[in-house]
Structures are given as structure tokens and as C-alpha cells.
N, C-alpha and C. Protein backbone atom coordinates (compact mmCIF):
# COMPACT_ATOMS: atom_id res chain seq x y z
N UNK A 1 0.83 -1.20 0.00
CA UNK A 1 0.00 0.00 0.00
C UNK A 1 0.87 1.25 0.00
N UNK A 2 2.07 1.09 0.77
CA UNK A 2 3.04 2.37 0.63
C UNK A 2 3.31 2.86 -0.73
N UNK A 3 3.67 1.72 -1.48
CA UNK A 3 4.70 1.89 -2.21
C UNK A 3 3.19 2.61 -3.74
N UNK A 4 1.75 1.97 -3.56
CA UNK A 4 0.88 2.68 -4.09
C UNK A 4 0.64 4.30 -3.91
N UNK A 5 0.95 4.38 -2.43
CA UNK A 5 0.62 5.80 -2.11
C UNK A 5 1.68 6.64 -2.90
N UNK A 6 3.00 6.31 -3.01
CA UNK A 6 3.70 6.76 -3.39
C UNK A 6 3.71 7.17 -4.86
N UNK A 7 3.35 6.00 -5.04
CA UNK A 7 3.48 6.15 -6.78
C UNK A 7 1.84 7.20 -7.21
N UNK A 8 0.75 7.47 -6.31
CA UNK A 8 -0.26 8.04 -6.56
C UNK A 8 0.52 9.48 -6.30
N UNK A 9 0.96 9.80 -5.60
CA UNK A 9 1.54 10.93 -4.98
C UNK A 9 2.44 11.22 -6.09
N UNK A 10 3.39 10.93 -6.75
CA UNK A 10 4.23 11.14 -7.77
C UNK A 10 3.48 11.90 -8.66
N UNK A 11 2.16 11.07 -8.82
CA UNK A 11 1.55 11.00 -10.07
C UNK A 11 0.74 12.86 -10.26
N UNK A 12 0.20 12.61 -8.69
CA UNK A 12 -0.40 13.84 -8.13
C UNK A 12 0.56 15.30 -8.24
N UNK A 13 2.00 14.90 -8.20
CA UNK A 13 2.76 16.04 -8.16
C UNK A 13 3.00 15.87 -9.75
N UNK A 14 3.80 15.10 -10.38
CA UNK A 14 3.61 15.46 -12.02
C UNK A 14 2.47 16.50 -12.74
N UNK A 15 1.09 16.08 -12.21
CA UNK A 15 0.30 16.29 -13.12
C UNK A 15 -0.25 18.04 -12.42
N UNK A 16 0.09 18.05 -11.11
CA UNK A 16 -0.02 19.54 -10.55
C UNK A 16 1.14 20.05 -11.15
N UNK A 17 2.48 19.80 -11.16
CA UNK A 17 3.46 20.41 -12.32
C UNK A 17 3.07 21.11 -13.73
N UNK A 18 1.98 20.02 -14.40
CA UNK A 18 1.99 20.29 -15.68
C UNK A 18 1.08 21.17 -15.64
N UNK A 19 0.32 21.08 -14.68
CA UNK A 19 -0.71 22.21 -14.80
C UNK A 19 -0.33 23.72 -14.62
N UNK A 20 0.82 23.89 -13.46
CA UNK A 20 1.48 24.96 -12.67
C UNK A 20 1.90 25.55 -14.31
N UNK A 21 2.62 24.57 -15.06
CA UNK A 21 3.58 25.09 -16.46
C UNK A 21 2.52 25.71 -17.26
N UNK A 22 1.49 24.89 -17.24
CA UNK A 22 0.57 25.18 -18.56
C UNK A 22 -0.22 26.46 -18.13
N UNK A 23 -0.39 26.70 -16.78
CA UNK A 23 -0.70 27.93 -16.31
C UNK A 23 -0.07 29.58 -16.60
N UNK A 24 1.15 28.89 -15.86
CA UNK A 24 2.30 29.99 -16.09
C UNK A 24 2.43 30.40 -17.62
N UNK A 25 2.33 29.26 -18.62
CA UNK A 25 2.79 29.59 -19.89
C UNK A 25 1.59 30.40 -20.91
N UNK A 26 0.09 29.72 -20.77
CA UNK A 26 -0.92 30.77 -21.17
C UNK A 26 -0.84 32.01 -20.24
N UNK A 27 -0.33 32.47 -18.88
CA UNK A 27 -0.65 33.88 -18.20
C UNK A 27 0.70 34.42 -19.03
N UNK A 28 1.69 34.03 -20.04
CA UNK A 28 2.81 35.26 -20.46
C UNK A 28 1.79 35.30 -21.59
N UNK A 29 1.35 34.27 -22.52
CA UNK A 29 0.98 34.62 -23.49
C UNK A 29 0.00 35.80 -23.35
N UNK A 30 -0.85 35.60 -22.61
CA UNK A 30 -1.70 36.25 -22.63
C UNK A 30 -1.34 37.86 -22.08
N UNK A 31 -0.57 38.08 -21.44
CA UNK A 31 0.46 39.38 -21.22
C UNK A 31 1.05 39.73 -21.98
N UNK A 32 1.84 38.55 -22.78
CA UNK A 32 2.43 39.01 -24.49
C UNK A 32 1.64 40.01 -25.16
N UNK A 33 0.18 39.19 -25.87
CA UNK A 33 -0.78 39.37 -26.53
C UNK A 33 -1.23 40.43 -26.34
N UNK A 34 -1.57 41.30 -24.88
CA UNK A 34 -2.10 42.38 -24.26
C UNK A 34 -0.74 43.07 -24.91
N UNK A 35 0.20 43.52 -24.48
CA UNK A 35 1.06 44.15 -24.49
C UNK A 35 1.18 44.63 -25.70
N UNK A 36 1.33 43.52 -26.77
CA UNK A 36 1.41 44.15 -28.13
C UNK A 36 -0.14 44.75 -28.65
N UNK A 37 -1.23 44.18 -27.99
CA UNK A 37 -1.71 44.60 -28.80
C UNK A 37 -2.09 46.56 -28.37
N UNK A 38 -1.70 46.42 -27.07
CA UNK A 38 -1.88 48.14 -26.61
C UNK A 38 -0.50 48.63 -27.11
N UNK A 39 0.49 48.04 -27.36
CA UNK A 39 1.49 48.75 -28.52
C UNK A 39 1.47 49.18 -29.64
N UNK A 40 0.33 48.12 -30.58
CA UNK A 40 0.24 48.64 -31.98
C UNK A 40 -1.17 49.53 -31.70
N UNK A 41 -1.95 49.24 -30.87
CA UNK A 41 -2.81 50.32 -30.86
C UNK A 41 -2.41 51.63 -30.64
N UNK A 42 -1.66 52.08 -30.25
CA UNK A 42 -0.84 53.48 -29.43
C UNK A 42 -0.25 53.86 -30.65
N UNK A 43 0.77 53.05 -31.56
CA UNK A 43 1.33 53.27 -32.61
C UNK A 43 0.54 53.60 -33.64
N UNK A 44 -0.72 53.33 -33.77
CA UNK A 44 -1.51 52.76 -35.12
C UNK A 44 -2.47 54.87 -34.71
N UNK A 45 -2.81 54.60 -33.33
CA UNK A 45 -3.32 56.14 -32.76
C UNK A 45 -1.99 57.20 -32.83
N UNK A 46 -1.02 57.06 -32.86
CA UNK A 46 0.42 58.19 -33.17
C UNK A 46 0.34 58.64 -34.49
N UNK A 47 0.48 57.29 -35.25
CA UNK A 47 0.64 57.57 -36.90
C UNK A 47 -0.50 58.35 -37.50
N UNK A 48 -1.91 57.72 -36.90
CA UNK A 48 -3.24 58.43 -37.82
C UNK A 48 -2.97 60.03 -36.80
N UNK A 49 -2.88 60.11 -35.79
CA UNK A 49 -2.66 61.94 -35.35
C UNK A 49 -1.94 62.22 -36.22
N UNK A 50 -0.45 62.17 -36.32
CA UNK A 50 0.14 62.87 -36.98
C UNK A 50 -0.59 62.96 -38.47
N UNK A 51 -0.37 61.74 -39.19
CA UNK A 51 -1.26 62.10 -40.61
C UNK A 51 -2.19 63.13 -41.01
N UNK A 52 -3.07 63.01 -39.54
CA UNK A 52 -4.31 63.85 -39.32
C UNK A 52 -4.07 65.41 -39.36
N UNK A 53 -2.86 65.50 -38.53
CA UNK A 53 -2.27 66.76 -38.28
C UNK A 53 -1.57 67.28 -39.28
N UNK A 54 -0.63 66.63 -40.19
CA UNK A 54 0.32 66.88 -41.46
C UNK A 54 -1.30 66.95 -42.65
N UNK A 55 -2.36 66.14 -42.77
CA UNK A 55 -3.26 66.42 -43.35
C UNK A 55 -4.14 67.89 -43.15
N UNK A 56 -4.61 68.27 -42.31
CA UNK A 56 -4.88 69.77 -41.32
C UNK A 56 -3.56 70.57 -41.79
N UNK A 57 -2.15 70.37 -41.89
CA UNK A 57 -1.56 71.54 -42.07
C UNK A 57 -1.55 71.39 -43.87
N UNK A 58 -1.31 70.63 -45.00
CA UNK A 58 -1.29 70.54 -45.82
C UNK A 58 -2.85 71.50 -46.63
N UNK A 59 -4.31 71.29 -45.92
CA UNK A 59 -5.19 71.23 -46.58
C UNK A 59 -5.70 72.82 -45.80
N UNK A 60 -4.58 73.32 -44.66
CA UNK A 60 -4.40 74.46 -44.35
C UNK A 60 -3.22 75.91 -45.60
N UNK A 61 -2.61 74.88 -45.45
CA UNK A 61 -1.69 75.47 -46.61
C UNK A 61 -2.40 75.63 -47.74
N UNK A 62 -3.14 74.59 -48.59
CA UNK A 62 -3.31 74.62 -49.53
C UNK A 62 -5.00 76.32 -49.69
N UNK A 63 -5.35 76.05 -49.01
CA UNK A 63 -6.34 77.20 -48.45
C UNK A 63 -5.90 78.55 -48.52
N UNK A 64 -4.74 78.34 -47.79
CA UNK A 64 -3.94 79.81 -47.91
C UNK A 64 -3.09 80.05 -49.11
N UNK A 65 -3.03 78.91 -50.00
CA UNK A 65 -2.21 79.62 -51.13
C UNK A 65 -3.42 79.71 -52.44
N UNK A 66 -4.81 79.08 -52.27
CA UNK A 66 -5.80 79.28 -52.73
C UNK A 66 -6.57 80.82 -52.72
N UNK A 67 -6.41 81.65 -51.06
CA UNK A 67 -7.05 82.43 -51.35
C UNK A 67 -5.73 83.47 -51.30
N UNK A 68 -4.22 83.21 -51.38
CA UNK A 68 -3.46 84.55 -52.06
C UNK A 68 -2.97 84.76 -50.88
N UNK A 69 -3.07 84.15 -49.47
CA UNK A 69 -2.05 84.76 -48.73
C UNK A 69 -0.59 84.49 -48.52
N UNK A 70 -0.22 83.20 -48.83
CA UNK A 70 0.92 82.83 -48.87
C UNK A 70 1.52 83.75 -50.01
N UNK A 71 0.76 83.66 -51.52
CA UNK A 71 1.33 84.50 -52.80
C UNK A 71 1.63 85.72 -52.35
N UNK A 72 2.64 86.62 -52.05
CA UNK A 72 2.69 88.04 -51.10
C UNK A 72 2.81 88.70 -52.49
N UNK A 73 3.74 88.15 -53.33
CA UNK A 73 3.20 89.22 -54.77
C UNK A 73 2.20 89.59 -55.11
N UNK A 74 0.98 88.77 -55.12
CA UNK A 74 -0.20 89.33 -55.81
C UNK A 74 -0.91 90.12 -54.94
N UNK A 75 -0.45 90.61 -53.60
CA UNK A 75 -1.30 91.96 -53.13
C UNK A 75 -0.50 92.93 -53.66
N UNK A 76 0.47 92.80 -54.29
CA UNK A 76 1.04 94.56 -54.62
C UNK A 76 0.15 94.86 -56.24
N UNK A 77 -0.59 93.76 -56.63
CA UNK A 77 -0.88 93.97 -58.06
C UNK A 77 -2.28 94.87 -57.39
N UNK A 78 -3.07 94.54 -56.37
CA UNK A 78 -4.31 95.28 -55.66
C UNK A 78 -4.12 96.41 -55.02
């Protein structure tokens, strides 16, 4: 009967092992997974601001050379 207990007990700590691993190893993934994905979100929200912003100054510019203020020559023709 000892030598059963023993070998149940082995069995009991192996299989709480594999579980402890398989635990530990889905909680990085899943910290991985988080991590990147609030990385490319942050990145993906940086790139469209700026765009947004270089778009706003471009379609600002283009406004001002539409209605003649950037052109400083053509107020001396008025």
C-alpha cells in the first residue's frame, strides 16, 4: 500500500506540475498578446494623429495659397 501511495503521490505532483507550467505559460501569453496589442494600438493612434495633423496643415496650406495669402506678390498687383 506504501509503495501505491507513493506512486499516486508522484503521479499527483507530475500532473499539478503540468498544470502549474501550462498555467504559467498561457498567463505570459496572454500578457504578451495584451502588451502588443496596446502597442500597436498606441502606434496605429500616433501615426493616424500625426497624418491627421500633417493632413490639417497641408489642406491648411493649400487654403492659404488658394485664397493669395501665402502669394505676397499678388497683393502689390491690388
Amino acid at each position: 500500500m506504501y509503495y501505491y501511495l507513493v506512486v499516486e503521490v508522484e503521479v499527483v505532483v507530475a500532473v499539478l506540475v503540468v498544470v502549474v507550467v501550462v498555467v504559467v505559460v498561457v498567463v505570459v501569453v496572454v500578457v504578451v498578446v495584451v502588451v502588443v496589442v496596446v502597442v500597436v494600438v498606441v502606434m496605429v493612434v500616433v501615426v493616424l494623429s500625426y497624418y491627421f495633423k500633417l493632413w490639417l496643415w497641408v489642406s491648411n496650406a493649400v487654403l492659404r495659397l488658394s485664397e493669395g495669402h501665402i502669394l505676397v506678390p499678388n497683393k502689390l498687383d491690388s
